[in-house]
C-alpha atoms as a PDB file:
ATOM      1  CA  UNK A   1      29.023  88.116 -38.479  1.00  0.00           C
ATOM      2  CA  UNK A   2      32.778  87.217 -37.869  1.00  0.00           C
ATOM      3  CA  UNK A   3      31.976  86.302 -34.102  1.00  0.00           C
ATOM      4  CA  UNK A   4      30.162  83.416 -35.334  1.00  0.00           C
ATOM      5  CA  UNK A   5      32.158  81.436 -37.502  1.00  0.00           C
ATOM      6  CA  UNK A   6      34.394  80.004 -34.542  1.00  0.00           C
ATOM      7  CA  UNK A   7      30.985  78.254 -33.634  1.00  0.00           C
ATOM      8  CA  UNK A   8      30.104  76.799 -37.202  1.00  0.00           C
ATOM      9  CA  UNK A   9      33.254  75.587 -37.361  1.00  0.00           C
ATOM     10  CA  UNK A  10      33.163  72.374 -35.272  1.00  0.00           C
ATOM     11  CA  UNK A  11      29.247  71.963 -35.855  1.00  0.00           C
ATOM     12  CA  UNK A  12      30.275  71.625 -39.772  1.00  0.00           C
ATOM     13  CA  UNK A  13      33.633  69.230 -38.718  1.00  0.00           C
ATOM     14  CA  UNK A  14      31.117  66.907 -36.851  1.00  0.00           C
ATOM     15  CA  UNK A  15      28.543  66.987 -39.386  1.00  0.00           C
ATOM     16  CA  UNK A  16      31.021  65.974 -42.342  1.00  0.00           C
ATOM     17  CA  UNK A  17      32.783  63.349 -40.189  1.00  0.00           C
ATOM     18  CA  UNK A  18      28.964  61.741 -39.494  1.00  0.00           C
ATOM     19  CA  UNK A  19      28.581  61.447 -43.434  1.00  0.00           C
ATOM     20  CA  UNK A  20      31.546  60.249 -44.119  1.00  0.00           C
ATOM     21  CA  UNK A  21      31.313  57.479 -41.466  1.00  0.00           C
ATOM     22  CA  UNK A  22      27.387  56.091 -43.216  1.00  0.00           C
ATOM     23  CA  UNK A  23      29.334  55.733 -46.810  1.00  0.00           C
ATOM     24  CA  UNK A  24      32.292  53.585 -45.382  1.00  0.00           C
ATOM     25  CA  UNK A  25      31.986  49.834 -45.753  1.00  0.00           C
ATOM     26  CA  UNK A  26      30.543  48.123 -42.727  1.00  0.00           C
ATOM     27  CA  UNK A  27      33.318  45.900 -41.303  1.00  0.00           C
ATOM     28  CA  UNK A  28      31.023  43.365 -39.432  1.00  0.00           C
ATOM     29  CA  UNK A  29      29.579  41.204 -42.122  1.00  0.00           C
ATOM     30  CA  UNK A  30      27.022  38.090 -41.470  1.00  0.00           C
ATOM     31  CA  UNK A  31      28.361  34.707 -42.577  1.00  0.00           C
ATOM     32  CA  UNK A  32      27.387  31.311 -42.168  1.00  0.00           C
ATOM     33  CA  UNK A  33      29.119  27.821 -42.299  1.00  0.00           C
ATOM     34  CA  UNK A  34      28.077  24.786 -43.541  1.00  0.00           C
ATOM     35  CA  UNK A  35      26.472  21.854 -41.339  1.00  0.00           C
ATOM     36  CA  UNK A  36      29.235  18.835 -40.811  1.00  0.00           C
ATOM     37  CA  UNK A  37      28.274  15.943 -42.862  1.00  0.00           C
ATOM     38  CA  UNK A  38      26.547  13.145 -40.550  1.00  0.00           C
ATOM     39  CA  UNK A  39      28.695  10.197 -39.592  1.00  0.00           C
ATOM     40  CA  UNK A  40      28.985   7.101 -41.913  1.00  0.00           C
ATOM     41  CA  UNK A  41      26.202   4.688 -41.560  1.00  0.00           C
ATOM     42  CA  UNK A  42      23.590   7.082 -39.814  1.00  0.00           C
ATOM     43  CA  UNK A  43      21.180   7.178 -42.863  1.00  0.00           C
ATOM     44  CA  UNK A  44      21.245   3.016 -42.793  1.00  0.00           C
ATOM     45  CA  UNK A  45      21.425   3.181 -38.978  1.00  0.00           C
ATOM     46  CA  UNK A  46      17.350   2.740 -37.030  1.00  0.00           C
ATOM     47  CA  UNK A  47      16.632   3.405 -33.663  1.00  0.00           C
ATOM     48  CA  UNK A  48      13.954   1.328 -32.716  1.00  0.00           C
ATOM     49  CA  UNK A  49      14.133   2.597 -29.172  1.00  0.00           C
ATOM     50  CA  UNK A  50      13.284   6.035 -30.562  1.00  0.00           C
ATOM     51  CA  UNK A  51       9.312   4.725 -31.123  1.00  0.00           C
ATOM     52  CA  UNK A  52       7.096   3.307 -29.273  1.00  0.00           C
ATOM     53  CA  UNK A  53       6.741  -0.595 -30.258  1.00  0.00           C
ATOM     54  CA  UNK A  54       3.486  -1.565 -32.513  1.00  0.00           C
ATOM     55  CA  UNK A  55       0.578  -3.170 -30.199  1.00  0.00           C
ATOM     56  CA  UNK A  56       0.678  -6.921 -30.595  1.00  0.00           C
ATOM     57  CA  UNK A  57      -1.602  -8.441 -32.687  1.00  0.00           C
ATOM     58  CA  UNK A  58      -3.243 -11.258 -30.838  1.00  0.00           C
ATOM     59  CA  UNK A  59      -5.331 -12.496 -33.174  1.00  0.00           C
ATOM     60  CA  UNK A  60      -2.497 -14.043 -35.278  1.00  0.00           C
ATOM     61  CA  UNK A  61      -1.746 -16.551 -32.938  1.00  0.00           C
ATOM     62  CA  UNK A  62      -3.762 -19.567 -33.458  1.00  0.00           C
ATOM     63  CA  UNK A  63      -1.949 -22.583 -32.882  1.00  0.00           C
ATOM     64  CA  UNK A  64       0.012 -23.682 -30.380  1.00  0.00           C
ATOM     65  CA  UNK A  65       2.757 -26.303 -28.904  1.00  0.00           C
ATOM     66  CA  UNK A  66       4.656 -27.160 -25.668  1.00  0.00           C
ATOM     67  CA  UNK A  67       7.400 -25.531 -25.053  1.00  0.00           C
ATOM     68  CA  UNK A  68       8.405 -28.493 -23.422  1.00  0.00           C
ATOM     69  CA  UNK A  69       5.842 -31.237 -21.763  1.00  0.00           C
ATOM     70  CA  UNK A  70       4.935 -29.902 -18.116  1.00  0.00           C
ATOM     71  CA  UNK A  71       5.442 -31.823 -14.943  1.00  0.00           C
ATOM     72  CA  UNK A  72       3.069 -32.678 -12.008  1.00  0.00           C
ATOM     73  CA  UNK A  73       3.494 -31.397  -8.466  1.00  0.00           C
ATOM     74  CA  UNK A  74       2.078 -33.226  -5.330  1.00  0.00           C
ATOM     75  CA  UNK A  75      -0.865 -35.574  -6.119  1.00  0.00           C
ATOM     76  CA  UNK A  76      -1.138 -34.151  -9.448  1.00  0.00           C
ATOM     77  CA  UNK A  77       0.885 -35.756 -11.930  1.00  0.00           C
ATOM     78  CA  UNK A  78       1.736 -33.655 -15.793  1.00  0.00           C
ATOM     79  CA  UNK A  79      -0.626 -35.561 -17.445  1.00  0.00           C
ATOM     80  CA  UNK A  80      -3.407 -33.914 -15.809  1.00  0.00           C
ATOM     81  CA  UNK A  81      -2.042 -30.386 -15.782  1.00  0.00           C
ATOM     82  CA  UNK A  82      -1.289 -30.606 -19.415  1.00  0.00           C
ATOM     83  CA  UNK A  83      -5.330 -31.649 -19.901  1.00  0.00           C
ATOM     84  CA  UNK A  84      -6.541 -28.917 -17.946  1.00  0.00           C
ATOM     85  CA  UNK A  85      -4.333 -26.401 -19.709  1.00  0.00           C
ATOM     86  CA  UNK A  86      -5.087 -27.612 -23.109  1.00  0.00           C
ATOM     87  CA  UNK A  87      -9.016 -27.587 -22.467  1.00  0.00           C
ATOM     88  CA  UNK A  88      -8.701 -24.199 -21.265  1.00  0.00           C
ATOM     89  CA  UNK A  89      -6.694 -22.392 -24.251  1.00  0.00           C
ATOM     90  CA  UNK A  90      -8.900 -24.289 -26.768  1.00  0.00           C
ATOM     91  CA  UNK A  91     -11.999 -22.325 -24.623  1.00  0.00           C
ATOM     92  CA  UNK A  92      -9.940 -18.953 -25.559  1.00  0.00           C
ATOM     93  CA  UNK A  93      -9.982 -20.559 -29.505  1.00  0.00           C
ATOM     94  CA  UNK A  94      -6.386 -21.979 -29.401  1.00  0.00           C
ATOM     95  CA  UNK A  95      -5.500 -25.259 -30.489  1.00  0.00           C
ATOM     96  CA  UNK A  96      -2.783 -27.445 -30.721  1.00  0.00           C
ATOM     97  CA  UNK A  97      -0.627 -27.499 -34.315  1.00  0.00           C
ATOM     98  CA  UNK A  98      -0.301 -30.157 -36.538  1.00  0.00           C
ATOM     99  CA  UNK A  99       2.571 -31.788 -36.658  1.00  0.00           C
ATOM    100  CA  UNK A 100       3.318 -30.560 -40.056  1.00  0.00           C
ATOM    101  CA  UNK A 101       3.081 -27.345 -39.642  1.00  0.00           C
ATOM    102  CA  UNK A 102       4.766 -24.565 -37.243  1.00  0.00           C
ATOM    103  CA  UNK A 103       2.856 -23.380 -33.831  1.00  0.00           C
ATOM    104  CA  UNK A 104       1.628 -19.680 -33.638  1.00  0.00           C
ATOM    105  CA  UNK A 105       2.709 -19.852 -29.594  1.00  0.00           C
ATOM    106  CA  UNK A 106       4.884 -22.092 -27.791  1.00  0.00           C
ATOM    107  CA  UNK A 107       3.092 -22.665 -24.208  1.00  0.00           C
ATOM    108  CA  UNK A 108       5.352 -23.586 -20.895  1.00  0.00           C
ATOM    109  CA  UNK A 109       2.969 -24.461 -17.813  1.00  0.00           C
ATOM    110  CA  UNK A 110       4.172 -24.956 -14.193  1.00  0.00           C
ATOM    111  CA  UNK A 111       1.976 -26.601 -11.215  1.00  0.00           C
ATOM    112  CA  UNK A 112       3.346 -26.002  -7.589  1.00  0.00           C
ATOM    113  CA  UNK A 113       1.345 -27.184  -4.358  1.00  0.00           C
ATOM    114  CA  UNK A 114       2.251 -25.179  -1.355  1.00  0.00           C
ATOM    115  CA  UNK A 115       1.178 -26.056   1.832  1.00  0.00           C
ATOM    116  CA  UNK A 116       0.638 -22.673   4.155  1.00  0.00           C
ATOM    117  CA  UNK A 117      -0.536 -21.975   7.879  1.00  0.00           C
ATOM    118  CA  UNK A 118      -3.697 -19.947   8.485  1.00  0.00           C
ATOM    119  CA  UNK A 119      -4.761 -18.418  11.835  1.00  0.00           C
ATOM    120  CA  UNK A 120      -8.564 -18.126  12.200  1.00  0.00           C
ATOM    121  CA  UNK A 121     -10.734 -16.712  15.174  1.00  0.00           C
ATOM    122  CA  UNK A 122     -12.954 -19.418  16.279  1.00  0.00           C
ATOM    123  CA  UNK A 123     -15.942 -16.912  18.405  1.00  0.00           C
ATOM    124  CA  UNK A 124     -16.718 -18.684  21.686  1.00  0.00           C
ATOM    125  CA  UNK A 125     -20.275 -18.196  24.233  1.00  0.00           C
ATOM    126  CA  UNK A 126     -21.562 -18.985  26.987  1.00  0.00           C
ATOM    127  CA  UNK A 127     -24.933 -19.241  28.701  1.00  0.00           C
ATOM    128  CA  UNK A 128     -26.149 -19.380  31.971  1.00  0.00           C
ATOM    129  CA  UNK A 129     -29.869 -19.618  33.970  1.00  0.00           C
ATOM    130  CA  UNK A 130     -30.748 -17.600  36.934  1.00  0.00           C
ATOM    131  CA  UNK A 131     -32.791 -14.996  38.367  1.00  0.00           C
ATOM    132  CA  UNK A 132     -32.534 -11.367  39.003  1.00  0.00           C
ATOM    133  CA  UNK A 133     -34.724  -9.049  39.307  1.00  0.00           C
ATOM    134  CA  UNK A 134     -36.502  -9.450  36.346  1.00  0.00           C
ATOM    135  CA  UNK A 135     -37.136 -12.660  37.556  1.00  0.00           C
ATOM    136  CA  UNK A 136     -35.802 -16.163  36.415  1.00  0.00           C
ATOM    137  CA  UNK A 137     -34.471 -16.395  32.451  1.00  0.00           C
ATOM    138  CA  UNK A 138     -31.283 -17.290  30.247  1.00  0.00           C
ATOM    139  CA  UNK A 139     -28.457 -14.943  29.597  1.00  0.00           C
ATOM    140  CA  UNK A 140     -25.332 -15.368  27.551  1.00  0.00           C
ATOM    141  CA  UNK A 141     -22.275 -13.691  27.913  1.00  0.00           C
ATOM    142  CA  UNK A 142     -19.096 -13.442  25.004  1.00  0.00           C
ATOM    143  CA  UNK A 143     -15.515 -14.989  25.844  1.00  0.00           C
ATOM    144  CA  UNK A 144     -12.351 -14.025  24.301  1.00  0.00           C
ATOM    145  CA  UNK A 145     -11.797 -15.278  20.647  1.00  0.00           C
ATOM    146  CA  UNK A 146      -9.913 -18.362  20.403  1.00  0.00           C
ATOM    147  CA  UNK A 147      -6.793 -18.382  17.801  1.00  0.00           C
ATOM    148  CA  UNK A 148      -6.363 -21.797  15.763  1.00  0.00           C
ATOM    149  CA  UNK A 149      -4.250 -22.689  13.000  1.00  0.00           C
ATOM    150  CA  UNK A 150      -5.250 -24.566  10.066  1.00  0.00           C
ATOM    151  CA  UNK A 151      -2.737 -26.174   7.149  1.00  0.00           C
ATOM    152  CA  UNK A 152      -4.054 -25.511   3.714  1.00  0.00           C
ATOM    153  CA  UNK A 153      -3.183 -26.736   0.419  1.00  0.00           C
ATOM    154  CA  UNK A 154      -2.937 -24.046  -2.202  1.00  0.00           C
ATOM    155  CA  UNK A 155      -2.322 -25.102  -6.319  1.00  0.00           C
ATOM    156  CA  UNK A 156      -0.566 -22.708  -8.033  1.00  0.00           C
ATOM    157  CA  UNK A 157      -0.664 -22.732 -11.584  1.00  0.00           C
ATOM    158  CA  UNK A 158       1.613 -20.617 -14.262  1.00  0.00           C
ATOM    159  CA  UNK A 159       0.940 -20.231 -17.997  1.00  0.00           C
ATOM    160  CA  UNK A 160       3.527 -18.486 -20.134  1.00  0.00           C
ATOM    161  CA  UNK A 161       3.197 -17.868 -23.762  1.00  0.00           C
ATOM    162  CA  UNK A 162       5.685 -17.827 -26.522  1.00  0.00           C
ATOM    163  CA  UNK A 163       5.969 -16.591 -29.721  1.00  0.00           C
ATOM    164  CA  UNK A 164       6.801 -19.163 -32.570  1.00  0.00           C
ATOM    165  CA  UNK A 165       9.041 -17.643 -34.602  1.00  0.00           C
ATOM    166  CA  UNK A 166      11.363 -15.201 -32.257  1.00  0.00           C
ATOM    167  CA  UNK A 167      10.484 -17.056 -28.874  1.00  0.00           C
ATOM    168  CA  UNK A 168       9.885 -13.766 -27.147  1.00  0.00           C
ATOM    169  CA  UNK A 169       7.201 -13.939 -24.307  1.00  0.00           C
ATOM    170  CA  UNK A 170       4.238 -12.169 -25.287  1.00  0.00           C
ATOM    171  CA  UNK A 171       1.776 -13.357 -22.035  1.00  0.00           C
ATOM    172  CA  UNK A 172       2.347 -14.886 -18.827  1.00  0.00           C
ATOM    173  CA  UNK A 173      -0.564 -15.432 -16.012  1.00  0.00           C
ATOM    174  CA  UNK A 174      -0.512 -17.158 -12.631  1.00  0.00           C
ATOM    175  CA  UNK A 175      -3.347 -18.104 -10.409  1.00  0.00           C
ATOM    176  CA  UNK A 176      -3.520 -19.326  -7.272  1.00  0.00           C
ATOM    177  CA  UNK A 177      -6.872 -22.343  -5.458  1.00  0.00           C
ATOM    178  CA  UNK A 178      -7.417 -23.651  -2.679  1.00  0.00           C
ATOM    179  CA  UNK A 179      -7.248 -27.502  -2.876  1.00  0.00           C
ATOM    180  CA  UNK A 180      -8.627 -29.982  -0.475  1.00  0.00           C
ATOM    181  CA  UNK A 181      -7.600 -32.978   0.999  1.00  0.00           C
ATOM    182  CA  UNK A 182      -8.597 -35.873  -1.874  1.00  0.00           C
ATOM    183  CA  UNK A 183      -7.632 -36.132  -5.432  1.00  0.00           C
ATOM    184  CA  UNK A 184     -10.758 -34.529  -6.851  1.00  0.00           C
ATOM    185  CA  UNK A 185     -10.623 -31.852  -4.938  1.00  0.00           C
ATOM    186  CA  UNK A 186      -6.847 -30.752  -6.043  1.00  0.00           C
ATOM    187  CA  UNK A 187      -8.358 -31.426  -9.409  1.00  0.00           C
ATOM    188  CA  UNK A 188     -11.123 -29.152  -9.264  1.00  0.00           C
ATOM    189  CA  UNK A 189      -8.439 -26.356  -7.816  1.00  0.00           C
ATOM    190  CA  UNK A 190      -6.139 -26.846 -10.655  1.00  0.00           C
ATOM    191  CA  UNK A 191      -9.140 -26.510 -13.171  1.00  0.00           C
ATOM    192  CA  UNK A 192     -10.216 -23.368 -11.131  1.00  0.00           C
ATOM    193  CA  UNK A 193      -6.263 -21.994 -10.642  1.00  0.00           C
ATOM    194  CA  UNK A 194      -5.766 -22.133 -14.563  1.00  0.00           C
ATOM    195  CA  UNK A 195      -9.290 -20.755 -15.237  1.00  0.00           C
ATOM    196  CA  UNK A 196      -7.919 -17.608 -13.569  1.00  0.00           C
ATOM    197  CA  UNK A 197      -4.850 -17.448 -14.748  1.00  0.00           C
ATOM    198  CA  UNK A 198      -5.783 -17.434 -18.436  1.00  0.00           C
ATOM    199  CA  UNK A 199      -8.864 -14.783 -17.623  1.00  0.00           C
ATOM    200  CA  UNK A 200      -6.492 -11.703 -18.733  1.00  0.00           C
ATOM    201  CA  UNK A 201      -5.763 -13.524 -22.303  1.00  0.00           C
ATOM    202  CA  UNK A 202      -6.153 -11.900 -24.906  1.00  0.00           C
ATOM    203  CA  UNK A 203      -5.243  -8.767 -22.955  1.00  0.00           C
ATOM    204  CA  UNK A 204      -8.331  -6.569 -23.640  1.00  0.00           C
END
């Protein structure tokens, strides 16, 4: 039995090292800090580019004013663009403040006639009468398209809306008609120019 105690020897050293090492302290401990406090003023501080903005309510505004009167263009004098423009936001249930009290929208309005080139293909034919072997009878034959230019006149109407209070734009349309050659007719395109430019209001 004495050969085997040089063998227990170092199994017992290790195992009594092993326990001693599970009852000493663990040196790593966990610890945690404290947040930093937030800078002065960030509790009273809001970011309203952080959220989307609130859809606009469009069914507050329900009065309106000029921004400042508008002014003819061409034949067309401000008079009768002012006219048109009024008759079409009272259609969309808009109408003009009293003078007593404040305007939901402040309206600017802006006519500009532009005269512009347009190239058209006028078709051209011809005929001719003969005989062949068919006998006698008409034929046609096709030339090559001739290329003219016309001058238009083209209204061009712009409508922007204000608000009242913080005079921040909240709409703006343009439209654009052909006008003829007479009074009447640049009329009628104004009327039809503002008609379209005030379709999209109230955005839907």
């Amino acid at each position: 039995m004495l050969y085997e105690m040089p063998v227990l020897r170092p199994l017992l050293l290790i195992t009594l090292l092993g326990l001693a090492a599970c009852q000493s302290p663990n040196p790593y401990r966990a610890e945690s800090r404290p947040l930093p406090p937030a800078p002065p003023g960030a509790a009273q501080t809001f970011d309203r580019s952080a959220y989307p903005a609130a859809p606009r309510d469009y069914s507050r505004y329900l009065s309106w004013q000029w921004q400042q009167p508008p002014a003819g263009s061409g034949a067309l004098s401000g008079e009768q663009l002012a006219e048109v423009v009024a008759g079409a936001l009272e259609q969309r249930g808009l109408r003009p403040a009293q003078q007593s009290q404040p305007a939901d929208l402040r309206v600017h309005a802006a006519l500009r006639e532009e005269r512009r080139l347009r190239q058209y293909e006028e078709p051209s034919y011809g005929g001719y009468y003969g005989n062949g072997s068919w006998g006698d009878g008409y034929g046609g034959y096709g030339r090559v398209p001739v290329i003219r230019t016309r001058e238009e006149v083209v209204s061009v109407a712009f409508i922007e809306l204000l608000d009242g209070r913080s005079g921040e734009r909240v709409w703006s349309g343009s439209a654009e008609a052909l006008a003829g050659d007479d009074n009447r007719e640049r009329l009628d395109a104004l009327r039809s120019a503002v008609q379209q430019a005030l379709n999209n209001y109230p955005p839907r």
